[in-house]
Protein backbone atom coordinates (compact mmCIF):
# COMPACT_ATOMS: atom_id res chain seq x y z
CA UNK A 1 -20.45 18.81 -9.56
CA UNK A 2 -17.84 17.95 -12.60
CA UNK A 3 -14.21 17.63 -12.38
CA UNK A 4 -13.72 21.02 -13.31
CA UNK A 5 -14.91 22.75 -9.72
CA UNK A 6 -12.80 20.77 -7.92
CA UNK A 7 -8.93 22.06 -8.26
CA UNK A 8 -6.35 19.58 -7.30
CA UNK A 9 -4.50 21.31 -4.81
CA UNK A 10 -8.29 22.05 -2.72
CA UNK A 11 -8.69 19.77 0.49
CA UNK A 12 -10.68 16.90 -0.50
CA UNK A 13 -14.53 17.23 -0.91
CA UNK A 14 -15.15 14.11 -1.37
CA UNK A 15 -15.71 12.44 2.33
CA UNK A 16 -15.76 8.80 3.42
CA UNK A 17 -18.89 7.28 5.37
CA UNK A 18 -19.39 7.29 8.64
CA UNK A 19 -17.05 4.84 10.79
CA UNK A 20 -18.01 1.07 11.71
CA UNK A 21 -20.52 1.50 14.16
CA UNK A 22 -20.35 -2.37 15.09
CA UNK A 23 -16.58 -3.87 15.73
CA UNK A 24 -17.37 -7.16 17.35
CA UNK A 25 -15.82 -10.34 15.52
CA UNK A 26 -18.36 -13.07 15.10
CA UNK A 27 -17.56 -16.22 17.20
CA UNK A 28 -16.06 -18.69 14.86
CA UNK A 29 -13.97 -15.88 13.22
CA UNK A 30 -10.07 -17.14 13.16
CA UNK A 31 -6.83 -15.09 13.04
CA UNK A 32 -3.26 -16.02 12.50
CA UNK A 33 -0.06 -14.12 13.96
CA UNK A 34 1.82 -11.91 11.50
CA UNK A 35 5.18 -13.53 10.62
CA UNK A 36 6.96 -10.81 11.40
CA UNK A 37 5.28 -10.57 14.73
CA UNK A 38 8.08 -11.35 17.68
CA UNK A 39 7.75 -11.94 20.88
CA UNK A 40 10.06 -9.86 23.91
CA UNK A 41 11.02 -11.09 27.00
CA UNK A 42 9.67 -14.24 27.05
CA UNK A 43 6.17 -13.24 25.95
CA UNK A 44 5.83 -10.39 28.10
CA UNK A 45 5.15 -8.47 25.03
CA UNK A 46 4.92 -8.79 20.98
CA UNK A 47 6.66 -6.71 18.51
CA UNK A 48 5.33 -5.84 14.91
CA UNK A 49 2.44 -4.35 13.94
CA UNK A 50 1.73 -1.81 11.39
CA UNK A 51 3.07 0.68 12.20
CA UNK A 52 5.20 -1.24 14.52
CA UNK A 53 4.71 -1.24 18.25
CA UNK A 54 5.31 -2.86 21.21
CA UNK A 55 2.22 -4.43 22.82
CA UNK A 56 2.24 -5.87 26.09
CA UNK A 57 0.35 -8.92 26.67
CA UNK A 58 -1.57 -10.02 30.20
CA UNK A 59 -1.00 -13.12 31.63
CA UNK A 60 -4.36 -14.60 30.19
CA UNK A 61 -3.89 -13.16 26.83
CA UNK A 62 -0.32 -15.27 26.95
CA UNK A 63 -2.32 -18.47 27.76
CA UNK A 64 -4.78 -17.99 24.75
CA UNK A 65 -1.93 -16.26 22.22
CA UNK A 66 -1.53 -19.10 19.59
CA UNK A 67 1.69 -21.06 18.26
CA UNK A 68 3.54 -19.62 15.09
CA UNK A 69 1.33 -20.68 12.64
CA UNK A 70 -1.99 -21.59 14.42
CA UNK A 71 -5.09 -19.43 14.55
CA UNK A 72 -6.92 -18.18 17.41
CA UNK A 73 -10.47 -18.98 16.60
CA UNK A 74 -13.08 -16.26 18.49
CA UNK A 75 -15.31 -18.76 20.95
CA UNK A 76 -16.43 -15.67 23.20
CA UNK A 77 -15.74 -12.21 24.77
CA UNK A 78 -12.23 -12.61 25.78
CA UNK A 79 -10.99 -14.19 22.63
CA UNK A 80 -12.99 -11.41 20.85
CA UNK A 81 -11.00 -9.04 22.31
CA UNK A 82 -7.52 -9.97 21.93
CA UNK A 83 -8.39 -10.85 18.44
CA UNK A 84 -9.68 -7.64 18.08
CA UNK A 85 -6.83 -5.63 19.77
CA UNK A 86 -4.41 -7.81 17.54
CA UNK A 87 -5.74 -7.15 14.26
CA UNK A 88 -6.02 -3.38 15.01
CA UNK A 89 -2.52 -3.22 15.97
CA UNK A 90 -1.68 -5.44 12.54
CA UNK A 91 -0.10 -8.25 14.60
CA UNK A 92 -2.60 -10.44 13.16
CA UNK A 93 -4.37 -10.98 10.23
CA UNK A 94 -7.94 -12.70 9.64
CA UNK A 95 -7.47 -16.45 8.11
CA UNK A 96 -8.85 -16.99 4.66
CA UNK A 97 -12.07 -18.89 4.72
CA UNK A 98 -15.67 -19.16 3.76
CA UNK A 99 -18.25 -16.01 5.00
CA UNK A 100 -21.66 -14.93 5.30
CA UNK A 101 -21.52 -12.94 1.75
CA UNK A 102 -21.20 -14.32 -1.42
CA UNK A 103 -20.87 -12.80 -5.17
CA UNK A 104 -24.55 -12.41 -5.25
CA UNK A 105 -23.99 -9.51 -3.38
CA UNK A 106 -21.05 -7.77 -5.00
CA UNK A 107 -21.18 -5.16 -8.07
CA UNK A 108 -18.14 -5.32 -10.08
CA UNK A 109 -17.72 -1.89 -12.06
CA UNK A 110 -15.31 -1.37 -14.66
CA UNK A 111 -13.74 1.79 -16.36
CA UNK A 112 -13.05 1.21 -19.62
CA UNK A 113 -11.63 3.87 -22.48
CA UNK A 114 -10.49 2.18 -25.75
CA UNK A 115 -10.07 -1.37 -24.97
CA UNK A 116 -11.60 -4.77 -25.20
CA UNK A 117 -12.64 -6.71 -21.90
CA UNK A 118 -12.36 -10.06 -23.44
CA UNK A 119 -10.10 -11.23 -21.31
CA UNK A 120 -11.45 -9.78 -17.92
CA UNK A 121 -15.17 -10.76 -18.70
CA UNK A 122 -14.20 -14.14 -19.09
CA UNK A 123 -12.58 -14.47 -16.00
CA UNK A 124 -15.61 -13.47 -13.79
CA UNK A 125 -18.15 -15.27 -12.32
CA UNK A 126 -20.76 -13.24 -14.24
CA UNK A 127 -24.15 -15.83 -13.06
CA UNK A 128 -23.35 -15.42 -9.79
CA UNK A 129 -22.08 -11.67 -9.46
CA UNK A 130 -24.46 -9.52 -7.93
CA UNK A 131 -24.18 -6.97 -11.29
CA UNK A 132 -21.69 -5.84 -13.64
CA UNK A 133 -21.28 -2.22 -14.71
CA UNK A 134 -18.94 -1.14 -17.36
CA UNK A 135 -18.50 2.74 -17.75
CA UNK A 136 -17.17 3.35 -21.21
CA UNK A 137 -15.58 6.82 -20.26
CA UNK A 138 -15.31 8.20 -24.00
CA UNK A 139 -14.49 5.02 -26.11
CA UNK A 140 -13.48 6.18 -29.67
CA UNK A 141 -15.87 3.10 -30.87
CA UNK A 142 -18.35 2.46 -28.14
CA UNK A 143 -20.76 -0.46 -29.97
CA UNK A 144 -17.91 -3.76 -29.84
CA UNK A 145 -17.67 -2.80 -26.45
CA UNK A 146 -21.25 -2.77 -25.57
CA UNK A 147 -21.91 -5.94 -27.51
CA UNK A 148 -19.72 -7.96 -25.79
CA UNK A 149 -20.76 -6.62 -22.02
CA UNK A 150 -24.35 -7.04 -22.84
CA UNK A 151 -23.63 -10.58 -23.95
CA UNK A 152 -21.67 -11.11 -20.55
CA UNK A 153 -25.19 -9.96 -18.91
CA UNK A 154 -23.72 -6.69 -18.03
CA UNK A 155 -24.70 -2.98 -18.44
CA UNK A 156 -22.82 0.04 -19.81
CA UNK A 157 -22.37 3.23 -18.89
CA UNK A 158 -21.66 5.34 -21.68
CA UNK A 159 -19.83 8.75 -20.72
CA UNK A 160 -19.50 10.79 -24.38
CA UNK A 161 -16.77 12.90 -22.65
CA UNK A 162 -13.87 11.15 -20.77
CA UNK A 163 -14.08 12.24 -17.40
CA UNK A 164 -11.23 10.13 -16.03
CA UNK A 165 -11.06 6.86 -13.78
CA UNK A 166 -12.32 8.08 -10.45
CA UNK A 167 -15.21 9.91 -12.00
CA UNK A 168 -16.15 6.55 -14.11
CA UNK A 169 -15.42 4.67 -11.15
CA UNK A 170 -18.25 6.82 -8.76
CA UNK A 171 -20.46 6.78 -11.62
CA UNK A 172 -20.91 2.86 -11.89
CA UNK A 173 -20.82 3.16 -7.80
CA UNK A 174 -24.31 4.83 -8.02
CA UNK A 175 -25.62 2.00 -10.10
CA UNK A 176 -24.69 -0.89 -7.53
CA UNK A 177 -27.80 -1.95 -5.63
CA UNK A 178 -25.49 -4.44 -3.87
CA UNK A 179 -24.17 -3.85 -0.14
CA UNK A 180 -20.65 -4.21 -1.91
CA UNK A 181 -18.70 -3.51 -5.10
CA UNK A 182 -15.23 -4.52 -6.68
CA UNK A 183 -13.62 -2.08 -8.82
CA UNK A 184 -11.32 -3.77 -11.28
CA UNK A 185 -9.41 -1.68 -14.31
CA UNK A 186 -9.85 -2.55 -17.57
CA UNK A 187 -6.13 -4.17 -18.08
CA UNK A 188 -6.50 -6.49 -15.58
CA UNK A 189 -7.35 -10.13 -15.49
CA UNK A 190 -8.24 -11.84 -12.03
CA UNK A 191 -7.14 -15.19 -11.60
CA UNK A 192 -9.33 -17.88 -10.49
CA UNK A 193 -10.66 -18.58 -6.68
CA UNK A 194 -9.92 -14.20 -6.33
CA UNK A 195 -13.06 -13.58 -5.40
CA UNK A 196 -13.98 -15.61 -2.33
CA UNK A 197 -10.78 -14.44 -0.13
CA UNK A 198 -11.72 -11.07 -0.40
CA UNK A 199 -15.53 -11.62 0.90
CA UNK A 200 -13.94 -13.77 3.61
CA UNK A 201 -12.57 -10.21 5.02
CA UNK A 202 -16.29 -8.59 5.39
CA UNK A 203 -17.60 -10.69 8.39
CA UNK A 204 -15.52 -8.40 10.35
CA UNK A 205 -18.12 -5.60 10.43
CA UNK A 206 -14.94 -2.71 10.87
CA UNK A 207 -13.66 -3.69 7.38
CA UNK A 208 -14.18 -1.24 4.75
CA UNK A 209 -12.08 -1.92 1.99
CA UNK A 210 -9.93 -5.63 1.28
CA UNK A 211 -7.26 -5.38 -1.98
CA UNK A 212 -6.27 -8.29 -3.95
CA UNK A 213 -2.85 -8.94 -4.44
CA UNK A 214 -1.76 -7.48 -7.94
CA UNK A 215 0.66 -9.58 -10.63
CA UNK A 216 2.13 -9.40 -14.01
CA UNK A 217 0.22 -10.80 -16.48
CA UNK A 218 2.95 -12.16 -18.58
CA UNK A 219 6.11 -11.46 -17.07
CA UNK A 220 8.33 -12.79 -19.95
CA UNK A 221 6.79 -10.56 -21.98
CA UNK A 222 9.24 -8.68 -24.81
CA UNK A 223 13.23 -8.62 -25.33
CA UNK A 224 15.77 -6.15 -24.53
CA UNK A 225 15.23 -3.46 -22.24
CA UNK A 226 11.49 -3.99 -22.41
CA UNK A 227 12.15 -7.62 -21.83
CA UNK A 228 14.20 -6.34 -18.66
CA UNK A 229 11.61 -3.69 -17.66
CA UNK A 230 8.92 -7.06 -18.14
CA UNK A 231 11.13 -9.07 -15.03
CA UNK A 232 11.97 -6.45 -12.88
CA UNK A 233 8.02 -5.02 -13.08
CA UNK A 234 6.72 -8.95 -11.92
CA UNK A 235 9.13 -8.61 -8.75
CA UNK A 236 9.11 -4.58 -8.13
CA UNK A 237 6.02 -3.30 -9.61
CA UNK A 238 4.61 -0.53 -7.34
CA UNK A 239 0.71 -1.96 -7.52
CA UNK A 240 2.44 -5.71 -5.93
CA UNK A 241 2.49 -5.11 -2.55
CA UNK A 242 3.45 -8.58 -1.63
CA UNK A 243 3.18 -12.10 -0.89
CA UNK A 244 2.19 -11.39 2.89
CA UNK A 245 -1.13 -10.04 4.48
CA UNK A 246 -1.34 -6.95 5.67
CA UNK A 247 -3.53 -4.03 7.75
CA UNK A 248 -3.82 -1.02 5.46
CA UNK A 249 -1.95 1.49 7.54
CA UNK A 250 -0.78 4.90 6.11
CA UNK A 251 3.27 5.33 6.95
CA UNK A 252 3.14 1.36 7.24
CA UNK A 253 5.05 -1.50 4.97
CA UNK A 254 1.20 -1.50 2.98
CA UNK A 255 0.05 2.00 3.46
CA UNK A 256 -2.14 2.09 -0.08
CA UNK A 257 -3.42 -0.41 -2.09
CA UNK A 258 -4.32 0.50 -6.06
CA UNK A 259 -7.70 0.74 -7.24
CA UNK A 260 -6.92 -1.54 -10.39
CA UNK A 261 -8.68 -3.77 -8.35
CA UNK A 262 -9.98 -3.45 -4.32
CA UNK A 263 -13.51 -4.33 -2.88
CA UNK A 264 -15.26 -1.99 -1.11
CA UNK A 265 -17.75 -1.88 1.72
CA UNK A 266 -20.72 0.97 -0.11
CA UNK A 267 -21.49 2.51 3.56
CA UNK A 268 -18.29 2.67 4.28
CA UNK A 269 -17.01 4.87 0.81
CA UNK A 270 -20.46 7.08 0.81
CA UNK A 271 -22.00 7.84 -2.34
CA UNK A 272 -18.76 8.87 -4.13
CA UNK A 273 -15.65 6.44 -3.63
CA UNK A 274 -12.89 8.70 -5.25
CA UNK A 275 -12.00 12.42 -5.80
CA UNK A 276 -12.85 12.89 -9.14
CA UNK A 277 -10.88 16.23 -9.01
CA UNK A 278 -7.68 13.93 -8.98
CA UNK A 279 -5.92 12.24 -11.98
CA UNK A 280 -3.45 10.30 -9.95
CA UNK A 281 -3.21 8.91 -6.49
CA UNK A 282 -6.81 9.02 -6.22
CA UNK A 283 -6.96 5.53 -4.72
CA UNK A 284 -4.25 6.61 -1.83
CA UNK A 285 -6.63 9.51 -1.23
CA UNK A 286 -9.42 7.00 -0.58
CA UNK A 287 -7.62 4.81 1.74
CA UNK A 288 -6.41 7.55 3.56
CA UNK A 289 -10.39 8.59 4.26
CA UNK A 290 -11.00 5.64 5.27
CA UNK A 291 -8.57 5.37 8.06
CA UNK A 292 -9.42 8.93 8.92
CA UNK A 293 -13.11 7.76 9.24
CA UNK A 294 -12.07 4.78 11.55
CA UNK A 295 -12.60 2.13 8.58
CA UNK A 296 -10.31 -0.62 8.95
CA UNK A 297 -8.91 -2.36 5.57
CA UNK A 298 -6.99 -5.40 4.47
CA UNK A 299 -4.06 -6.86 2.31
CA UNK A 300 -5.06 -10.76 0.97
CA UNK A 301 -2.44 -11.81 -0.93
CA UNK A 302 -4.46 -14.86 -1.24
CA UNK A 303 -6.75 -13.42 -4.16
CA UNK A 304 -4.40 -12.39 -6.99
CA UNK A 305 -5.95 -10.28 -9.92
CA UNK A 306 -3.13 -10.22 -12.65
CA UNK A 307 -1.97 -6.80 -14.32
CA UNK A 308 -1.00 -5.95 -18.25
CA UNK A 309 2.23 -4.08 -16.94
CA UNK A 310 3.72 -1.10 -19.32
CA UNK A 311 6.89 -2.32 -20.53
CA UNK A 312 7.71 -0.34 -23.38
CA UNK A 313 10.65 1.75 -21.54
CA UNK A 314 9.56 5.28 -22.87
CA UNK A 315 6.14 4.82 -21.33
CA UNK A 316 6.95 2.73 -18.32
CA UNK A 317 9.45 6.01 -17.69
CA UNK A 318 6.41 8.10 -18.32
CA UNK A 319 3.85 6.36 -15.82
CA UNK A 320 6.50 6.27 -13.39
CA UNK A 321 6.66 10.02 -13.14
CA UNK A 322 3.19 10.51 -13.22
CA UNK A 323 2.53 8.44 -9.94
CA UNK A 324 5.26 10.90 -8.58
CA UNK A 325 3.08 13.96 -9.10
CA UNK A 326 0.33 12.40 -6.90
CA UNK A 327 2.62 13.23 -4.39
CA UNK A 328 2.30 16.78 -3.79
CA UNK A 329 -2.25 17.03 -4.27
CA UNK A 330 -2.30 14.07 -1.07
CA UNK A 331 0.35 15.71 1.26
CA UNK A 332 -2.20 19.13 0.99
CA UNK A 333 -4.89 17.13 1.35
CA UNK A 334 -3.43 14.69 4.39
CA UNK A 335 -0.51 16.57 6.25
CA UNK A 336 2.07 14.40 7.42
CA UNK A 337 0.29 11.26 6.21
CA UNK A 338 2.58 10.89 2.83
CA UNK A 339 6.24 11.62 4.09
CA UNK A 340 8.93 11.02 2.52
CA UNK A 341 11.08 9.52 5.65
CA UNK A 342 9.36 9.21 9.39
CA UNK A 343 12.45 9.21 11.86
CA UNK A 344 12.71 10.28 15.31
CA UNK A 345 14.44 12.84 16.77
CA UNK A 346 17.68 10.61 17.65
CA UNK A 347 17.74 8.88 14.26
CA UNK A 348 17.26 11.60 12.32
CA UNK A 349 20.35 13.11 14.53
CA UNK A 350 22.48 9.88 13.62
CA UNK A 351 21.75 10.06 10.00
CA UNK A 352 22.78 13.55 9.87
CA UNK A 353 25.73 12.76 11.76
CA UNK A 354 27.04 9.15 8.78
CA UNK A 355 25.66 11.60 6.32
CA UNK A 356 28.32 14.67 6.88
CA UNK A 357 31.10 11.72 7.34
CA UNK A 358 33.13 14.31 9.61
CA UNK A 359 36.17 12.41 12.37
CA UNK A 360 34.52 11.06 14.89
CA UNK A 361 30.98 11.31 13.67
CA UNK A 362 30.51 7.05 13.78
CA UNK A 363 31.63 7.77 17.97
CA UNK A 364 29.18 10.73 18.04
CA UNK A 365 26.54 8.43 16.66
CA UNK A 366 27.10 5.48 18.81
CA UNK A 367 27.00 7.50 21.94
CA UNK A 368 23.73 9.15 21.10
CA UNK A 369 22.18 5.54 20.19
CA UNK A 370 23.28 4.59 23.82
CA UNK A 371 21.81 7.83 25.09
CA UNK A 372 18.10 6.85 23.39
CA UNK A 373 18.33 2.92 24.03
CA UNK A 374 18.83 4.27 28.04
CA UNK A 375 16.27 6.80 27.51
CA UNK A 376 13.52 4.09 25.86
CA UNK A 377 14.68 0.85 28.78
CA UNK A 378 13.54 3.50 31.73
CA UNK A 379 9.63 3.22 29.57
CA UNK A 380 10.02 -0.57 29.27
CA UNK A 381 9.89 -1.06 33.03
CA UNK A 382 7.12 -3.67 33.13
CA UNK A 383 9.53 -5.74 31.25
CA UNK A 384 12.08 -8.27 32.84
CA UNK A 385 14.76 -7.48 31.03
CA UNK A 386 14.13 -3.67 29.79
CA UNK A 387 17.31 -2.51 28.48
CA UNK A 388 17.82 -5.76 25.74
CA UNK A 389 14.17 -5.02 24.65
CA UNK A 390 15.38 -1.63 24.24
CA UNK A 391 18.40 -2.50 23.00
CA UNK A 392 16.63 -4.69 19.96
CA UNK A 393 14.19 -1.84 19.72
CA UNK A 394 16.53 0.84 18.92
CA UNK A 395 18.49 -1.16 16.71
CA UNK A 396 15.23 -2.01 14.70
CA UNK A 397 14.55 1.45 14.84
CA UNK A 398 18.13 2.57 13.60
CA UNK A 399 18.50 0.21 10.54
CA UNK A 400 14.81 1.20 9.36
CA UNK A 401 15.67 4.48 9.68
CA UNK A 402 18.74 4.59 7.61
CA UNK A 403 16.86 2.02 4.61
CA UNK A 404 14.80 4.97 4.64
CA UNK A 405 17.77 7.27 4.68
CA UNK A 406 18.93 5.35 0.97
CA UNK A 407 16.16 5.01 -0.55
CA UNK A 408 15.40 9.42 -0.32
CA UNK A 409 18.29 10.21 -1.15
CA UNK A 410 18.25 8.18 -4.71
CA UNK A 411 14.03 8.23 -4.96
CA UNK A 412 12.58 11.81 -3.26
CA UNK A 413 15.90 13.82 -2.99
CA UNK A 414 17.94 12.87 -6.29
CA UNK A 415 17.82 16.11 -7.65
CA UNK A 416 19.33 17.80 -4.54
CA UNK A 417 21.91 15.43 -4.17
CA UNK A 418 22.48 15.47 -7.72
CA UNK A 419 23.69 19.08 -7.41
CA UNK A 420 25.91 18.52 -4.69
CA UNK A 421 27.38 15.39 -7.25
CA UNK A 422 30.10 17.77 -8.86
CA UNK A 423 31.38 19.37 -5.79
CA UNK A 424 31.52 17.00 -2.85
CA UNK A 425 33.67 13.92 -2.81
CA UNK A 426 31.43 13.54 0.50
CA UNK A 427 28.20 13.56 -1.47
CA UNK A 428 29.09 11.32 -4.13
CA UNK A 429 30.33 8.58 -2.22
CA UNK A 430 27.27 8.60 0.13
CA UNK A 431 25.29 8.31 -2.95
CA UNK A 432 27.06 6.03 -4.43
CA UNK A 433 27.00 4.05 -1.24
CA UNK A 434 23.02 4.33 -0.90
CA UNK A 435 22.23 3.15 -4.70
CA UNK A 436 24.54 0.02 -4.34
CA UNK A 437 23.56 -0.55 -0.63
CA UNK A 438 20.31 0.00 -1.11
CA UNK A 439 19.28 -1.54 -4.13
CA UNK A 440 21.05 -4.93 -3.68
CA UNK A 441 19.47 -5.52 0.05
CA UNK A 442 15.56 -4.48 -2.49
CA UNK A 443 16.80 -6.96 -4.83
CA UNK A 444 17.42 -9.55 -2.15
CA UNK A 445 13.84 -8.84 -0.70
CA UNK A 446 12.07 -8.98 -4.11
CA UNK A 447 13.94 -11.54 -5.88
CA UNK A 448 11.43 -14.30 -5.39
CA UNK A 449 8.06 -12.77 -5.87
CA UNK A 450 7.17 -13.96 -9.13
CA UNK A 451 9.01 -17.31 -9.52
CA UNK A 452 7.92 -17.34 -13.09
CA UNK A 453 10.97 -15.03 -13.58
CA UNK A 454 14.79 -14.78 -12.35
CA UNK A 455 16.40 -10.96 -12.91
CA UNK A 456 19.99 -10.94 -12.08
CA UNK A 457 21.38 -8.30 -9.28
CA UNK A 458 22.71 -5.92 -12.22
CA UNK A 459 19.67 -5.60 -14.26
CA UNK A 460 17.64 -4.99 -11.15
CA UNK A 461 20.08 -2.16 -9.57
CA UNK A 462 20.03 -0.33 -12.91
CA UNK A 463 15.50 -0.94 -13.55
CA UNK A 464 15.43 0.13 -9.88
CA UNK A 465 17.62 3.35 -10.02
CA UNK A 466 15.69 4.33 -13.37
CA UNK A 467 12.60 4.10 -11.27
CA UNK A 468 13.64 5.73 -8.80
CA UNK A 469 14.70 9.12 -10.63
CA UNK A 470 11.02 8.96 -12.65
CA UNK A 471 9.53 8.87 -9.82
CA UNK A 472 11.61 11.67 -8.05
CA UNK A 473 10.87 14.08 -11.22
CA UNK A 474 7.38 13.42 -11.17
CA UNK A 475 7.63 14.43 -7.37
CA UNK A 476 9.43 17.51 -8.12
CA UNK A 477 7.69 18.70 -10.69
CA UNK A 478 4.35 18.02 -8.89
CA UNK A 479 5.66 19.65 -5.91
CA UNK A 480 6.73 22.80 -8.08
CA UNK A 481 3.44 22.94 -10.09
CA UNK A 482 1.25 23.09 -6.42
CA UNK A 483 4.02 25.11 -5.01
CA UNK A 484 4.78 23.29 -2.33
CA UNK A 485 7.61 21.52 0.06
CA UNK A 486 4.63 19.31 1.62
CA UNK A 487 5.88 15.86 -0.12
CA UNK A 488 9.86 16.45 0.93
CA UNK A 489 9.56 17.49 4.43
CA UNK A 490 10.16 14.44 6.90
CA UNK A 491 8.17 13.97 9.55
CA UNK A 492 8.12 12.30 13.32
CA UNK A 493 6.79 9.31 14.75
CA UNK A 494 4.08 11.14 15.81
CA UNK A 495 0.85 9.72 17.01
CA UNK A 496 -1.05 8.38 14.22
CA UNK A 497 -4.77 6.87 14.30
C-alpha cells in the first residue's frame, strides 16, 4: 500500500492494536490528585477530570483519598482500584519515578528530509537506547547524513522518494525490535533527564502512548515581528500543551499530543502507527485510535523535548493554516470527536440568547440558568447540599461554555462573522468584545510558561488574533476542499468513551 491508495477524505485504514488486555496497577505504583481536582460537599464527591465530571466517592475511598499534594501509593486491591478509577476519570495522574523499563528497550526513530541531526544525536543516550533509526525520506544529499548517524551507532533508512512524515515514521516502526519506540522530529532537541519520566508511565500496563512536554528552543530568537512571533510561540505554541499532567482525552484541556516527539507502546499502535494517507493531523488521528481501542495515554510535563519554532512571520502564517486543514480529513474520519464548541442544550440556548443582545435577553438567560441548575440539583440527590453543587456546576459549565463561545467566533467562525462586520453594529461589538475578552484572560493563562521570556498584553492580543484567522482559513479551506460542514458543526456533551 503507498500513500497514493489511500485518499484523505476515506475513513481511516490504518487501525490501532487491540486494547490493554491487563489494567491492574502494580503495588508500589503512586498517584497524585490533579490540581484542578475539587472536592463537593465536604468530600462527598470530586470535581475535575478530563473531560470533567463529578465522581462520587464512598466512605472508604474518603478515608484512603490523599491530602493536596500527597500520593496514594497502590499497597493492594482496594487502593488499586480507586487509583485506577481516578486516573481513568483524569483526577489523578501517575507520580514520576523510576520503572521496570529502561532505554534498553526503546527504539527512537527519526524522520529526517534535508537537515542535520547534530544537535538531536547529541542529546540522546545513544549506548543505552535500545536502537536508533533515522529514515532519510528523500534528502537532497543523503551521505553527511548517514555519516554522522552511523557514527552515533545508528541505522538509516533511505527512502529515494519523500513519502511524508507518517509514512517515514511507520517505516522505521517496522525496524524496532524493541517492545517500545519514541518518535522524535528532526527539529527537535530533548533536554536532559526526558527520557526516564516517560518510561515511568509504562508500568501501568493500559498506557499506550506518554508525550513529552514540547518547548522553544531559543525563545529570544530574532527581532521585530519575528522576534515577537519568537515570545509569543514559547508561551502559545500549539505543540506546548502545558506545565501540568494530563490524561489524553479527545474534547478535553489535552485532547492530542504532537508526534514531534511521543513514546509509544508497539502492541498498542499495530504494525503501522500513523495514516500515511494524511499530511497533517496525522498524530491527532493516532491518538484518537487509541482511545477508540481503549488505550489509555499520558501528558508528563516532566520530560521536556525542546522545539526549533518557525518564526519567520510569512511561514509561521503558513504552518498555521496548514494545521487548520487537518481539521476537516479527522472530523470524517472521527464524527463528533473534533468539534469546534461542545455545549449543552441550555448553554448553547444562553449563548444564543448574549449573542443576539436583544432587551431582556441577560433576564431570559438568567432564568433559563436557574431552570438547568434546578433541573441538574434534583440528579445530585446523594449529595448534602445538592442545589450549591449544582449551583457551582452550572456556573463552571456556563463560563466554559462562553470561553468557548470567544474563542469560535475569532478562531473557527471568523469568516462568517467577518461578513456580518459591515452590517451589524450587533456583530461587531460582540466581536470586538470576544477578541479583547478573550485574548487578555489566554494571555493571563499563558503568560508564565516559558519564564525565559516576558510578552506584553498588546503584542500577545495581536500574535494571538493573527493565529487565530490562519488557523480559521486553513479550516475553511480544508473544509471546502473535502466538502464538508463536519469541522464547524458543534456538538453535545454526549457520552464519550
Amino acid at each position: 500500500m503507498t500513500a497514493a491508495d489511500i485518499r484523505p477524505d476515506r475513513p481511516a485504514t490504518v487501525v490501532a492494536g487491540p486494547g490493554p488486555a491487563d489494567r491492574r496497577l502494580p503495588d508500589g505504583f503512586r498517584v497524585r490528585l490533579d490540581r484542578r481536582a475539587r472536592p463537593i460537599d465536604g468530600g462527598a464527591a470530586l470535581l475535575g477530570g478530563a473531560p470533567p465530571r463529578l465522581v462520587h466517592l464512598s466512605a472508604r475511598a474518603r478515608d484512603l483519598l490523599p491530602a493536596p499534594g500527597a500520593a496514594l501509593v497502590v499497597e493492594g486491591p482496594t487502593h488499586r482500584a480507586l487509583a485506577r478509577t481516578l486516573l481513568d476519570a483524569g483526577l489523578a495522574h501517575p507520580v514520576p519515578g523510576a520503572g521496570p523499563h529502561g532505554p534498553a528497550e526503546v527504539t527512537v526513530v527519526v524522520p529526517v528530509k534535508d537537515r542535520p541531526l547534530d544537535a538531536l544525536l547529541a542529546a540522546l543516550p545513544i549506548g543505552s537506547l535500545g536502537g536508533l533509526v533515522v529514515v532519510d525520506d528523500g534528502s537532497a544529499e543523503p551521505d553527511p547524513l548517514r555519516r554522522s548517524v552511523e557514527a552515533a551507532g545508528g541505522r538509516v533508512l533511505r527512502h529515494d522518494t519523500a513519502g511524508g512524515p507518517a509514512a517515514a515514521r511507520n517505516a522505521g516502526l517496522a525496524l524496532a525490535r524493541t517492545p517500545f519506540v519514541v518518535f522524535l522530529d528532526s527539529d527537535v532537541v530533548p533536554e536532559p533527564g526526558w527520557l526516564e519520566p516517560l518510561l515511568g508511565h509504562l508500568a501501568d500496563p493500559a498506557v499506550g502512548l506518554v508525550a513529552p512536554r514540547i518547548v522553544a528552543l531559543d525563545p529570544a530568537a530574532g527581532e521585530g515581528l519575528r522576534g515577537l512571533v519568537g515570545r509569543y510561540e514559547a508561551v502559545r505554541s500549539s505543540l506546548d500543551l502545558g506545565p501540568d499532567p494530563a490524561l489524553i482525552v479527545p474534547r478535553s484541556r489535552v485532547a492530542y499530543v504532537p508526534s514531534a516527539a511521543m513514546l509509544v507502546r508497539v502492541a498498542a499502535v499495530g504494525e503501522a502507527a500513523f495514516d500515511p494517507g494524511m499530511q497533517v493531523a496525522e498524530d491527532v488521528d493516532l491518538v484518537l485510535r487509541l482511545h477508540a481501542a481503549g488505550w489509555a495515554m499520558r501528558f508528563e510535563p516532566a520530560a521536556r523535548v525542546a522545539h526549533d519554532h518557525r518564526t519567520r512571520p510569512v511561514e509561521w502564517l503558513r504552518r498555521k493554516a496548514f494545521y487548520g486543514t487537518g481539521a476537516a480529513p479527522l472530523a470524517l474520519r472521527h464524527p463528533g470527536a473534533v468539534p469546534p464548541m461542545v455545549l449543552s442544550p441550555w448553554t448553547a440556548a444562553v449563548c444564543l440568547l448574549l449573542l443576539a443582545q436583544r432587551r431582556g435577553a441577560v433576564a431570559v438567560a438568567a432564568v433559563v440558568t436557574a431552570v438547568a441548575t434546578e433541573r441538574l440539583s434534583r440528579k445530585l440527590t446523594r449529595l448534602d447540599r445538592p442545589r450549591r453543587s449544582a449551583a457551582r456546576l452550572t456556573a463552571l459549565g456556563l463560563s466554559g461554555a462562553l470561553w468557548q463561545l470567544a474563542s469560535a467566533l475569532t478562531r473557527h467562525f471568523w469568516p462568517v462573522a467577518a461578513l456580518a462586520l459591515p452590517f451589524s453594529a450587533r456583530a461587531r461589538r460582540a466581536v470586538l468584545a470576544a477578541a479583547l475578552v478573550e485574548g487578555a484572560a489566554d494571555w493571563w493563562l499563558h503568560r508564565d510558561h516559558d519564564p525565559r521570556v516576558r510578552i506584553s498584553l498588546p503584542a500577545h492580543l495581536v500574535a494571538h488574533r493573527l493565529d487565530d484567522l490562519a488557523y480559521g482559513a486553513g479550516l475553511w479551506w480544508g473544509a471546502w476542499r473535502h466538502r464538508t460542514t463536519a469541522p464547524l458543526r458543534p456538538t453535545g456533551p454526549g457520552p464519550r468513551r
